[in-house]
N, C-alpha and C. Protein backbone atom coordinates (compact mmCIF):
# COMPACT_ATOMS: atom_id res chain seq x y z
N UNK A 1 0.83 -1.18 0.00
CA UNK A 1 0.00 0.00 0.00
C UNK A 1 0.87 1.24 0.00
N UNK A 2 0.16 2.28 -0.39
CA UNK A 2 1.45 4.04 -0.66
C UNK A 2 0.01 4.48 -0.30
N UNK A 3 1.07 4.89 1.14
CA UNK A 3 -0.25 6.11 2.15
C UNK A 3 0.67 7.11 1.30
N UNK A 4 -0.50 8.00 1.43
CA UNK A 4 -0.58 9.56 0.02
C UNK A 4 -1.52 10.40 0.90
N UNK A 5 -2.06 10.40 1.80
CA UNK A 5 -3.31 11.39 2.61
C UNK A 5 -2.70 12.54 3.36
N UNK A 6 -1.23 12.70 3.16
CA UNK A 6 -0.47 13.54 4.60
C UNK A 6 -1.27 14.91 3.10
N UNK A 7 -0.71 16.48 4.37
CA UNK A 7 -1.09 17.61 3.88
C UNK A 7 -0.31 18.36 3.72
N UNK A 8 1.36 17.60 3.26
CA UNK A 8 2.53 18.38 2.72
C UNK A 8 2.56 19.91 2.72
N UNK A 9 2.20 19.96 4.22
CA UNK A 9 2.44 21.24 4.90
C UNK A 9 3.80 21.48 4.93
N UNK A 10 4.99 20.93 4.67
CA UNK A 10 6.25 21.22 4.66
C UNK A 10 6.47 21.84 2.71
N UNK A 11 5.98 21.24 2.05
CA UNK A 11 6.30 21.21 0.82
C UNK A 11 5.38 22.25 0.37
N UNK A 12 4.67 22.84 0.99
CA UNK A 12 3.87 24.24 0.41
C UNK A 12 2.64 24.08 -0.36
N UNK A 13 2.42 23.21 -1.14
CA UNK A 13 1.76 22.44 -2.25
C UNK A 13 1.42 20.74 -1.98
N UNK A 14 0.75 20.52 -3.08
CA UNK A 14 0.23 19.00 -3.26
C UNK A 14 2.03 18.38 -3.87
N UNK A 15 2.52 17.56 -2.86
CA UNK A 15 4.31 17.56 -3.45
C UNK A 15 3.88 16.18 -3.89
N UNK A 16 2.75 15.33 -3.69
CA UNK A 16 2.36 13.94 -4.63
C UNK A 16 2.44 14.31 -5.60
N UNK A 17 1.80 15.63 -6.44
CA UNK A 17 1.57 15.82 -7.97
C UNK A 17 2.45 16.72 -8.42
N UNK A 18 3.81 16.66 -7.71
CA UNK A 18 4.74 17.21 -8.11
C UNK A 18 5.81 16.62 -8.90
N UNK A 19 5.95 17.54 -10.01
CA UNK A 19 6.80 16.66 -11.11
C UNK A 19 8.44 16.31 -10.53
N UNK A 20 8.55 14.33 -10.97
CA UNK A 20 10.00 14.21 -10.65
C UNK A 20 10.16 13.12 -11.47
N UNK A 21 11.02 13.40 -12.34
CA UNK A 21 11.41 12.97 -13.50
C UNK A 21 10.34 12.70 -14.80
N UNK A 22 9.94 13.28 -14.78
CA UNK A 22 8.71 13.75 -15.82
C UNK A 22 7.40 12.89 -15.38
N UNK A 23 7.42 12.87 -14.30
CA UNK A 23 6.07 12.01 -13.63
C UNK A 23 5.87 12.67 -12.33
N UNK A 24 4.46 12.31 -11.71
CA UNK A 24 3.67 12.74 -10.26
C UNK A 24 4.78 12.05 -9.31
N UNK A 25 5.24 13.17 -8.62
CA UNK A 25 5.78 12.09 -7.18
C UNK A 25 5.22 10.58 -7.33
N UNK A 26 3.94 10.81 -6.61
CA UNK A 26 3.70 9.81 -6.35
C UNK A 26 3.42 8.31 -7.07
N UNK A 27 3.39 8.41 -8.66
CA UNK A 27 3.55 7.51 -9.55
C UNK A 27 4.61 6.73 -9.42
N UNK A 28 5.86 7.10 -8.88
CA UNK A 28 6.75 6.85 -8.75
C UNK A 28 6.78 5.41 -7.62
N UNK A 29 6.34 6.00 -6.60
CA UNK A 29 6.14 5.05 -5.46
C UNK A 29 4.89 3.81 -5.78
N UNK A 30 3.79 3.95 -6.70
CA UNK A 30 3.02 3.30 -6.91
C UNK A 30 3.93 2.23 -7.51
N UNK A 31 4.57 2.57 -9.19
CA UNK A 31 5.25 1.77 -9.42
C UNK A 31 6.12 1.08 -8.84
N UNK A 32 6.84 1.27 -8.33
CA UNK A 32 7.88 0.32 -7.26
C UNK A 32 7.29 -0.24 -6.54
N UNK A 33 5.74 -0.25 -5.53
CA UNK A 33 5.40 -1.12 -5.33
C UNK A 33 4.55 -2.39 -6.21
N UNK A 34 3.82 -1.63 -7.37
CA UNK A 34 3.53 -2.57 -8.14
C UNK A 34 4.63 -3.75 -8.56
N UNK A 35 5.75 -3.84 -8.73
CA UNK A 35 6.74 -4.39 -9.40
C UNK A 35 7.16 -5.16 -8.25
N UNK A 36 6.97 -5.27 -7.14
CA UNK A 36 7.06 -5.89 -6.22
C UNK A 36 6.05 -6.61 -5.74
N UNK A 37 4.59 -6.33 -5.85
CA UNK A 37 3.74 -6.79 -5.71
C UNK A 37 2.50 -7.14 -5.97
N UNK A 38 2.40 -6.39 -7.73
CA UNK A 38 1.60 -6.79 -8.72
C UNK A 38 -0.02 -5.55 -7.94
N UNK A 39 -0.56 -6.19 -6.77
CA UNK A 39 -1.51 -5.19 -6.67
C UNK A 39 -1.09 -4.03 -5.43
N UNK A 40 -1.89 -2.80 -5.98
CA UNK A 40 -1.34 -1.72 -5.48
C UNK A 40 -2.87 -1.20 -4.74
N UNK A 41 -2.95 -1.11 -3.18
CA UNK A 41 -4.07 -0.15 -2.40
C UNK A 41 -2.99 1.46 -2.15
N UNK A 42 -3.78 2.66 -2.77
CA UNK A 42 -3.18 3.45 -2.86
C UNK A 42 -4.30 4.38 -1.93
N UNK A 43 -3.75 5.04 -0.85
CA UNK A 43 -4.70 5.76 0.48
C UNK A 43 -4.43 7.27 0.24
N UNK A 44 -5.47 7.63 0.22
CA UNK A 44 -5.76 9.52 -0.41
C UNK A 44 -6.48 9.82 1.19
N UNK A 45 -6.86 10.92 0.92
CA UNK A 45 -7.51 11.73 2.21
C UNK A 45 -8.77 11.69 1.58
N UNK A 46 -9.65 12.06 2.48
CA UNK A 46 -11.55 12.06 1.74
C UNK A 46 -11.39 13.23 0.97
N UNK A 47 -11.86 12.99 -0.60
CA UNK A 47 -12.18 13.98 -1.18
C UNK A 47 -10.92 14.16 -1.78
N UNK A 48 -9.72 13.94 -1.69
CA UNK A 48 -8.81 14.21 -2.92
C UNK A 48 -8.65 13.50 -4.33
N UNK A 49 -8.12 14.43 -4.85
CA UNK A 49 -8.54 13.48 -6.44
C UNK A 49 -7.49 12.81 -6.75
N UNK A 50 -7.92 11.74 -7.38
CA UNK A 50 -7.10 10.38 -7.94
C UNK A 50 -6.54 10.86 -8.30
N UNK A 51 -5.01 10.50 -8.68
CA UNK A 51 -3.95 11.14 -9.49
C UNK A 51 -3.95 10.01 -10.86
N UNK A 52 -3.58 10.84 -11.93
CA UNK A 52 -3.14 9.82 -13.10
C UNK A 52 -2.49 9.14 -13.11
N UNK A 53 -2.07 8.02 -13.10
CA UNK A 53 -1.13 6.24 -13.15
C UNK A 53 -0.90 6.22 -14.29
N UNK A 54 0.22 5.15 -14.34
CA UNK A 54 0.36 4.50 -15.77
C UNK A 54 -0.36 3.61 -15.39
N UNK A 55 -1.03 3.51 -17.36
CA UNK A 55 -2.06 2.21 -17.63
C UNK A 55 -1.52 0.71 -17.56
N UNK A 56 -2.79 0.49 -16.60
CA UNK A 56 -1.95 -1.26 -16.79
C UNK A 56 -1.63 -1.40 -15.05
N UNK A 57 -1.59 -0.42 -14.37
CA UNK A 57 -0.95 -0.75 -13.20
C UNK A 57 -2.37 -1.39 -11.83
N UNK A 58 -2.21 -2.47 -11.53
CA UNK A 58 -3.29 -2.85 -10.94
C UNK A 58 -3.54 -1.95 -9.65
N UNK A 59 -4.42 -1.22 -9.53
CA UNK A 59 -4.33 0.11 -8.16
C UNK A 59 -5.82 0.16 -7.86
N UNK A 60 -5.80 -0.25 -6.39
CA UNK A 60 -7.03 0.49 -5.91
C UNK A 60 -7.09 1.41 -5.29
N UNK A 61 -7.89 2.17 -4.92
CA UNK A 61 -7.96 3.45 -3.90
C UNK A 61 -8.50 3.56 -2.78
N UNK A 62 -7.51 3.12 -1.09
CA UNK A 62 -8.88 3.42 -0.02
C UNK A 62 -9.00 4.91 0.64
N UNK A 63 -9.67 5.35 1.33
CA UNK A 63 -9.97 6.43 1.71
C UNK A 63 -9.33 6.56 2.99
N UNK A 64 -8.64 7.62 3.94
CA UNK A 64 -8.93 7.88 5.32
C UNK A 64 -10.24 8.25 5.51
N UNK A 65 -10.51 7.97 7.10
CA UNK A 65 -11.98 8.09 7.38
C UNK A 65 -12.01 9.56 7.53
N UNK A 66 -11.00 10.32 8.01
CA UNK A 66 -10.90 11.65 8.34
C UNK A 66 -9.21 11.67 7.76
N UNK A 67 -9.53 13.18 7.35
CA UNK A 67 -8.37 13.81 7.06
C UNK A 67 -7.20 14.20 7.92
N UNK A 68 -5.68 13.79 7.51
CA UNK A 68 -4.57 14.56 8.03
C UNK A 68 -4.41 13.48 9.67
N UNK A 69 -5.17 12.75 9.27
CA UNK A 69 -5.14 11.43 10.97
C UNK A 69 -4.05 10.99 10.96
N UNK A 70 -2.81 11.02 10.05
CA UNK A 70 -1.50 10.24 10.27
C UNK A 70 -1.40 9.03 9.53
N UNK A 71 -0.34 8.43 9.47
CA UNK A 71 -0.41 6.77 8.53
C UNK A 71 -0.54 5.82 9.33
N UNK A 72 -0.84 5.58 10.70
CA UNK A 72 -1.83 4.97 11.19
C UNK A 72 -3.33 4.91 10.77
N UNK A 73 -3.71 5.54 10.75
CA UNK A 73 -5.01 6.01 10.09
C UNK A 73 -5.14 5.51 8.67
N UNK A 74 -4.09 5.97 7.88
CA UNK A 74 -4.02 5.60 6.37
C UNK A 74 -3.97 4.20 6.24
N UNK A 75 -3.10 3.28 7.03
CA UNK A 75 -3.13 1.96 7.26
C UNK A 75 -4.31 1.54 7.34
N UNK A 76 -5.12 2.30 8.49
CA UNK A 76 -6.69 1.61 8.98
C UNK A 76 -7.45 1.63 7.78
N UNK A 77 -7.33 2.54 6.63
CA UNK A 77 -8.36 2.36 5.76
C UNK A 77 -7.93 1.82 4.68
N UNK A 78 -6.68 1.24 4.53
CA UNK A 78 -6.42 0.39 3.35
C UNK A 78 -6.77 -1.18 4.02
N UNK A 79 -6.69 -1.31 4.86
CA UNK A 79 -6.69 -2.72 5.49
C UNK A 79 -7.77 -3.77 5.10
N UNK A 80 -8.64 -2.57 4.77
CA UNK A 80 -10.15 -3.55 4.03
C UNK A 80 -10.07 -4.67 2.91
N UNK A 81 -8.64 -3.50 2.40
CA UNK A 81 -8.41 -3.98 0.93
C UNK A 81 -7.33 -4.81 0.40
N UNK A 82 -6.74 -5.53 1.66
CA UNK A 82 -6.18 -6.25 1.32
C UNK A 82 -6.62 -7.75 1.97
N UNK A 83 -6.34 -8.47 0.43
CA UNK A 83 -6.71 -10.47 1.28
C UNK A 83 -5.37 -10.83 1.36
N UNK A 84 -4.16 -10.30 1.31
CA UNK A 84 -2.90 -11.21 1.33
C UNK A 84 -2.56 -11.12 3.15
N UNK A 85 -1.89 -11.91 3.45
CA UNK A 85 -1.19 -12.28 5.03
C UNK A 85 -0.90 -10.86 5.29
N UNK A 86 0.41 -10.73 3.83
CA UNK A 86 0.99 -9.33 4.42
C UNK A 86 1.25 -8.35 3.46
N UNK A 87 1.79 -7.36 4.34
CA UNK A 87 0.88 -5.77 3.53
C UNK A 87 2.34 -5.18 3.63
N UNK A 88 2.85 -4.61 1.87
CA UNK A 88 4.29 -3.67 2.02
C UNK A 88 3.63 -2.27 2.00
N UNK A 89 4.08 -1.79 2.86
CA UNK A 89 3.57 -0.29 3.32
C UNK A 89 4.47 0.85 3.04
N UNK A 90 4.49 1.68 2.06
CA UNK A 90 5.50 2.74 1.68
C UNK A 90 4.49 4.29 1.69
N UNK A 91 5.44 5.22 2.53
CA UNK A 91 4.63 6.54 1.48
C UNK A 91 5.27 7.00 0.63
N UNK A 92 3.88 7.62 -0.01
CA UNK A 92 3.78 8.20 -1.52
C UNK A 92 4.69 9.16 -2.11
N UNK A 93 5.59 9.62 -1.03
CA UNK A 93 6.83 10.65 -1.50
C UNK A 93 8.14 10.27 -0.93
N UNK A 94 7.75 8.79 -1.59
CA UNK A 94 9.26 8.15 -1.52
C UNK A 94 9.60 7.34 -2.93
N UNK A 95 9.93 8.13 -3.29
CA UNK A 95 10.54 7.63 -5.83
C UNK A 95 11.26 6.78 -5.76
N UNK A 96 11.91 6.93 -4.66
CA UNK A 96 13.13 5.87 -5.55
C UNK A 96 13.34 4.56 -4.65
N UNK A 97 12.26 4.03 -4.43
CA UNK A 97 12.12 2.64 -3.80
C UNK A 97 13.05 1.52 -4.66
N UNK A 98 13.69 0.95 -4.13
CA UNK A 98 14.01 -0.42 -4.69
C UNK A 98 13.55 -1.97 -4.87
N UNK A 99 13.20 -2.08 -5.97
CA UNK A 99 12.15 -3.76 -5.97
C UNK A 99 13.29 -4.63 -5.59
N UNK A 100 14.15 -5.14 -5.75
CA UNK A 100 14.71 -5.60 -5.43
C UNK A 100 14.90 -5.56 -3.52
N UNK A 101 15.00 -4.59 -2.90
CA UNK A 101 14.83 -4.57 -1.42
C UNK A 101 13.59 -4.99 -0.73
N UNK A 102 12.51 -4.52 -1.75
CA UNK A 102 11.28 -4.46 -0.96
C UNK A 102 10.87 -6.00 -1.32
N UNK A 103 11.23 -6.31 -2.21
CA UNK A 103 11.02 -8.09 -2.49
C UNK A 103 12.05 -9.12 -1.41
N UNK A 104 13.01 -8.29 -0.88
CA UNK A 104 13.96 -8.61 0.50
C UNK A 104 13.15 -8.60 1.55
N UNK A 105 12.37 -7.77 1.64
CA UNK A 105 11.57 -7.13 2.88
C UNK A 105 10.43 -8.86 2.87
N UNK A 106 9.98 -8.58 1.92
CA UNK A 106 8.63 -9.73 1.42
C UNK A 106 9.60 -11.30 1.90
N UNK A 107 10.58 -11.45 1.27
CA UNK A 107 11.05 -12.60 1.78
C UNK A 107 11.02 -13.49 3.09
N UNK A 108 11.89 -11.97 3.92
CA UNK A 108 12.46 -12.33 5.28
C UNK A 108 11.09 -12.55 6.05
N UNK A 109 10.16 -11.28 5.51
CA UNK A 109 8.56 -11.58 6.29
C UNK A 109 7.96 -13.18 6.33
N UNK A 110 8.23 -13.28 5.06
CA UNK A 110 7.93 -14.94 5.12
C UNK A 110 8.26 -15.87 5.53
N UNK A 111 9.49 -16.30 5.98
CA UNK A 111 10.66 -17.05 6.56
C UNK A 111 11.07 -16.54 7.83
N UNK A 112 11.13 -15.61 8.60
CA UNK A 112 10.83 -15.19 9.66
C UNK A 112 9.93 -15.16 10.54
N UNK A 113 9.60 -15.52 11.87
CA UNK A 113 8.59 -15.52 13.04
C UNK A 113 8.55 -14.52 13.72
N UNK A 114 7.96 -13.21 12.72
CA UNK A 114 7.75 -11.90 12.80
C UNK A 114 6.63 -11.17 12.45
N UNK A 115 6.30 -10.63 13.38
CA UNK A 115 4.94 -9.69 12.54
C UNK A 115 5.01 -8.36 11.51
N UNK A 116 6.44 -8.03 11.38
CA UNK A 116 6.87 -6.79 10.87
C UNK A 116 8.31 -7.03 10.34
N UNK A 117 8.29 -6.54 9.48
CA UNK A 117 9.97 -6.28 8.79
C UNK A 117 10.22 -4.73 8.45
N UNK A 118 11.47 -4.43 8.87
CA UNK A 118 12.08 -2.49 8.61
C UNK A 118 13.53 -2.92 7.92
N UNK A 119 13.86 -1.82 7.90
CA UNK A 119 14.98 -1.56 7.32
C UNK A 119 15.85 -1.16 8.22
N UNK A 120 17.27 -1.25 8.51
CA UNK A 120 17.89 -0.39 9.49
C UNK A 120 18.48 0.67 8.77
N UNK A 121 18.62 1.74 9.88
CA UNK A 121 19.69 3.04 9.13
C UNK A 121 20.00 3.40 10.07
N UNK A 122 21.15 4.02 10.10
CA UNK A 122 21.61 4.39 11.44
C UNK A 122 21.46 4.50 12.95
N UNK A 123 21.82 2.70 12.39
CA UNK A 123 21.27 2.01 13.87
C UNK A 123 20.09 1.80 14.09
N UNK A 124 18.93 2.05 13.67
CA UNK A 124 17.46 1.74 14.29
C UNK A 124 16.95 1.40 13.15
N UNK A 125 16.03 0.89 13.25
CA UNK A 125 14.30 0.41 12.23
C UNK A 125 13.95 1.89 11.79
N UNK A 126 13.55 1.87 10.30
CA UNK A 126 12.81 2.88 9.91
C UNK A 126 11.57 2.45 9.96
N UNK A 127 10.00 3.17 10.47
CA UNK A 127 9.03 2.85 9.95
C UNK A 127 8.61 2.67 8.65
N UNK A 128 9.19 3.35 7.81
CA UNK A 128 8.71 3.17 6.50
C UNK A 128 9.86 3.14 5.57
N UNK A 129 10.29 2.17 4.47
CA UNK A 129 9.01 0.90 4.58
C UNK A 129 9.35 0.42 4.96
N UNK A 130 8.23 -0.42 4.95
CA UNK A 130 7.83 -2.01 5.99
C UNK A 130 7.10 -2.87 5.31
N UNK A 131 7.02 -4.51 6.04
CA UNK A 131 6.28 -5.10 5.60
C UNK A 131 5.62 -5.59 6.94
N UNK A 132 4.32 -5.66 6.87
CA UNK A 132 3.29 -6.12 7.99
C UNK A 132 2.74 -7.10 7.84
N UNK A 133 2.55 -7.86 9.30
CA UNK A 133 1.47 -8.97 9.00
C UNK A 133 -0.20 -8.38 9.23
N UNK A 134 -0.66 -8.94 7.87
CA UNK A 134 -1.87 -8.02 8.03
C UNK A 134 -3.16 -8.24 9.45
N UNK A 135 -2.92 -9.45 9.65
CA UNK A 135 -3.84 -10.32 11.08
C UNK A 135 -3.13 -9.32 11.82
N UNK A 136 -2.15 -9.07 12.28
CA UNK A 136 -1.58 -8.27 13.61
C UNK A 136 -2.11 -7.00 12.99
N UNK A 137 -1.57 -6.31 11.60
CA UNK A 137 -2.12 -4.91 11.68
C UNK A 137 -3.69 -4.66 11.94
N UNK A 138 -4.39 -5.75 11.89
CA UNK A 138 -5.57 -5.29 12.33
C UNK A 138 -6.17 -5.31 13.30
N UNK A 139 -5.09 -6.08 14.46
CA UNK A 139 -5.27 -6.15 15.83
C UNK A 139 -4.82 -4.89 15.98
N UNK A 140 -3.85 -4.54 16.12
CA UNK A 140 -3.34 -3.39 16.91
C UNK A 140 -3.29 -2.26 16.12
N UNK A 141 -3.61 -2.05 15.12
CA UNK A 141 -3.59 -0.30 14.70
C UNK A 141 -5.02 -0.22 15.30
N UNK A 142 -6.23 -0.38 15.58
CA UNK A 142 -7.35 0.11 15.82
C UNK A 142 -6.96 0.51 17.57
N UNK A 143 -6.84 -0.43 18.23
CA UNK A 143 -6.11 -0.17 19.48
C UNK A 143 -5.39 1.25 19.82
N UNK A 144 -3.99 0.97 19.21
CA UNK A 144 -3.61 2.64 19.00
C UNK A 144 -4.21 3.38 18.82
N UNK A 145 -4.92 3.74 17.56
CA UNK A 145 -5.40 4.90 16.79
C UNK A 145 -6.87 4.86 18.45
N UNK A 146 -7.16 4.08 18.67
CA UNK A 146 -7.98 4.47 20.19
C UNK A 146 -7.45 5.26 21.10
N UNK A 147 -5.98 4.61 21.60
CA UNK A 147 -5.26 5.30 22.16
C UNK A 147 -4.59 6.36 22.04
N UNK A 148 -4.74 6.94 20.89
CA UNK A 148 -4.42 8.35 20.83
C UNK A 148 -3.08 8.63 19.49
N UNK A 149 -2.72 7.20 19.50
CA UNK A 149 -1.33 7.45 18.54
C UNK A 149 -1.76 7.75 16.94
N UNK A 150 -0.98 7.85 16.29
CA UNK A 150 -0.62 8.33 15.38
C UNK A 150 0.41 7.96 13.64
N UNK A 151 1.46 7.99 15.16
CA UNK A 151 2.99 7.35 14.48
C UNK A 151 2.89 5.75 13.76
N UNK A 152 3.71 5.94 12.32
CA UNK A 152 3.46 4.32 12.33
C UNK A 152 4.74 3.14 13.23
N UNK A 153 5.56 4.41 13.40
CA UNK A 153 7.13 3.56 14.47
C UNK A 153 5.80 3.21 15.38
N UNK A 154 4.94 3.38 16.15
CA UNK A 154 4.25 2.60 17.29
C UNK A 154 3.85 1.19 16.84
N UNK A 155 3.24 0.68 15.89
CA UNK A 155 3.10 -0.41 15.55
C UNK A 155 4.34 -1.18 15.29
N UNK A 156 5.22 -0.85 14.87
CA UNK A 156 6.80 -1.42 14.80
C UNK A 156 6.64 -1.43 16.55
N UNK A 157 6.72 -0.32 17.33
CA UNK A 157 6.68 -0.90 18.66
C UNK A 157 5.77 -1.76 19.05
N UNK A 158 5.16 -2.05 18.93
CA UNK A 158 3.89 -3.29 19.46
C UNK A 158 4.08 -4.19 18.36
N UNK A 159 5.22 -4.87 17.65
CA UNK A 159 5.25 -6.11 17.01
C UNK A 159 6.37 -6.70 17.19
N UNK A 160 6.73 -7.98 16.77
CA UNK A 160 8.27 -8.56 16.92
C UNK A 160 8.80 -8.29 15.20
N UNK A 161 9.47 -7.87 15.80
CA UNK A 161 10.15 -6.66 14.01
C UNK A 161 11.48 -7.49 13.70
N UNK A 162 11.76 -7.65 12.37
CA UNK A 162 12.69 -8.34 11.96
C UNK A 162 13.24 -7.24 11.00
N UNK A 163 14.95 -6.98 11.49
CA UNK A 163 15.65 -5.28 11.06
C UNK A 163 16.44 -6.24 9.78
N UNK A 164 16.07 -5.79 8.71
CA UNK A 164 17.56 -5.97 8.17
C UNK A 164 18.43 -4.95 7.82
N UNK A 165 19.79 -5.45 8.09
CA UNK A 165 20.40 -4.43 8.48
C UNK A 165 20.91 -3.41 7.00
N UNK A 166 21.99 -2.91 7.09
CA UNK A 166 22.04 -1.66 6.53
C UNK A 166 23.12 -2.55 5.45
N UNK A 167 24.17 -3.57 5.65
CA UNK A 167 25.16 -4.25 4.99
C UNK A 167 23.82 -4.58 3.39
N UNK A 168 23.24 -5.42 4.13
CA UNK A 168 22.38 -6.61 3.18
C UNK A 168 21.51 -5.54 2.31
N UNK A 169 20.68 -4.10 3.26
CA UNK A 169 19.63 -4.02 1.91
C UNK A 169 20.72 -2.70 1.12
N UNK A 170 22.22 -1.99 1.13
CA UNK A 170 22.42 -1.16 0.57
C UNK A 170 23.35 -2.02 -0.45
N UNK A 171 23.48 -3.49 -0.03
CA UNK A 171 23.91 -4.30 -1.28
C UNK A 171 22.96 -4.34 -2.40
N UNK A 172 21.92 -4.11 -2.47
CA UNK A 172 20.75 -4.49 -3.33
C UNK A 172 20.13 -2.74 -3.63
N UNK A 173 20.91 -1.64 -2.90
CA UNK A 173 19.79 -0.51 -3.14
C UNK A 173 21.56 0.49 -2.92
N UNK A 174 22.53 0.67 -3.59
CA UNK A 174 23.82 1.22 -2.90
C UNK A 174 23.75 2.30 -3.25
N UNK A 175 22.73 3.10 -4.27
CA UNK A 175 22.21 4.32 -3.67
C UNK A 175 21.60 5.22 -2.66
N UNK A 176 21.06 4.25 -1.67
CA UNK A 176 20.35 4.02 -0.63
C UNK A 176 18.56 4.61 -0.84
N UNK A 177 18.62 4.72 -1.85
CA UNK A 177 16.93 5.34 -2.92
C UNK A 177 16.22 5.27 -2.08
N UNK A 178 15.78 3.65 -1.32
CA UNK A 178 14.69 3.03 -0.83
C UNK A 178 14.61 3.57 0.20
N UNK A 179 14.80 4.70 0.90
CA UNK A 179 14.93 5.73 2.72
C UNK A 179 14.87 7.17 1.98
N UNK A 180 15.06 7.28 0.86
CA UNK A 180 14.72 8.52 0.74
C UNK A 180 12.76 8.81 0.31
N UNK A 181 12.82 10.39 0.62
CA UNK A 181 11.68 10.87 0.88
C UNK A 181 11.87 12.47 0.65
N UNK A 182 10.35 12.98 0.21
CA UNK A 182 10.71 14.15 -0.52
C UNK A 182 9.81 14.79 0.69
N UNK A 183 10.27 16.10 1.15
CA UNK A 183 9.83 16.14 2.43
C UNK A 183 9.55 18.31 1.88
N UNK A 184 10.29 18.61 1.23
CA UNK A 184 10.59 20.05 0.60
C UNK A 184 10.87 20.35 -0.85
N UNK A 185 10.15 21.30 -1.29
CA UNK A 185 10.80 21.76 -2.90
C UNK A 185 12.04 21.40 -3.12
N UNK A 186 12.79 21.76 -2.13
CA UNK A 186 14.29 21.63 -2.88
C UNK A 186 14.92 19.89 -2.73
N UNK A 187 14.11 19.10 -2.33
CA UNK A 187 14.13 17.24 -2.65
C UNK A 187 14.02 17.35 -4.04
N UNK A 188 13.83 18.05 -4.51
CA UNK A 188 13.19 17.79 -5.79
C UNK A 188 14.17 18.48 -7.06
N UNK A 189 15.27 19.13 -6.78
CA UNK A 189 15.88 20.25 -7.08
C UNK A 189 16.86 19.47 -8.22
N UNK A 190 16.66 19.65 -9.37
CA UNK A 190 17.64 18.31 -10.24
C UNK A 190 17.09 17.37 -10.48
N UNK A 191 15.84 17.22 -10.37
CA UNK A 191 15.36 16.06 -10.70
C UNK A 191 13.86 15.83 -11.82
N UNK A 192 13.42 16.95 -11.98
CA UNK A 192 12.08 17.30 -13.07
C UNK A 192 12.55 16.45 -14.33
């Protein structure tokens, strides 16, 4: 899934439909997960408009129930839409994902006695991305999001998380693409 619902209050503008490399941000991230996982749940805020895809790309669209709730929230409303075990979770203003890593991520999830897989970077688990077990994400994100949270690192805290480390996925990503994230205009600066 590519949560897309934040209100890129840092980036001034809609920075999903911002051009990077002659495409929408966020096309970018759709594709890389498609190529990893054939179907794509793509999470908007209520009321924003679909962005244009390339044709051919299998994508559904779930809604947040309310706007600007965080990717906890964005999680809660894609969750409907998925029947697989487990769910690769990226946001939408992150281009330069690596299939090759995130098909690492999918692996270890499988072969591992884990409810969650991250990435490490300097020293710790990134929340995003990840891969989830979808039975646990639907135990415990409703829980949280009760309790007040927000963050998706909290669900990494309430699971047994399997890190791989920084050796194994920058062998497969040695640009390190798959952690970057466009957060300001100038992410973007060299790259139209």
């Amino acid at each position: 899934m590519v949560l897309a619902g934040g209100r890129s209050s840092r980036f001034g503008s809609d920075k999903l439909a911002a051009s990077y490399r002659g495409q929408p941000l966020v096309h970018h991230a759709v594709t890389r997960v498609a190529e990893a996982c054939g179907r794509v749940v793509l999470v908007l805020a209520p009321g924003a408009d679909v962005p244009d895809l390339a044709p051919g790309l299998a994508t559904s669209v779930a809604r947040d129930a309310e706007a600007f709730e965080g990717p906890l929230a964005g999680l809660a409303g894609a969750l409907p839409h998925v029947a697989t075990p487990w769910a690769l979770v990226v946001a939408g203003d992150m281009p330069d994902l690596s299939p090759p890593v995130l098909l690492e991520m999918l692996r270890v999830a499988e072969e591992a006695p884990v409810d969650a897989v991250a990435l490490a970077a300097e020293g710790r688990p990134r929340p995003l991305p990840c891969v989830v077990r979808t039975e646990t994400a639907r135990r415990v994100v409703p829980a949280l999001l009760h309790d007040g949270e927000r963050r998706f690192r909290a669900l990494l805290d309430a699971c047994r998380v399997a890190v791989i480390d920084e050796p194994t996925w920058i062998a497969l990503d040695p640009s390190r693409g798959t952690l970057r994230d466009v957060d300001v205009p100038t992410d973007l600066e060299g790259t139209s």
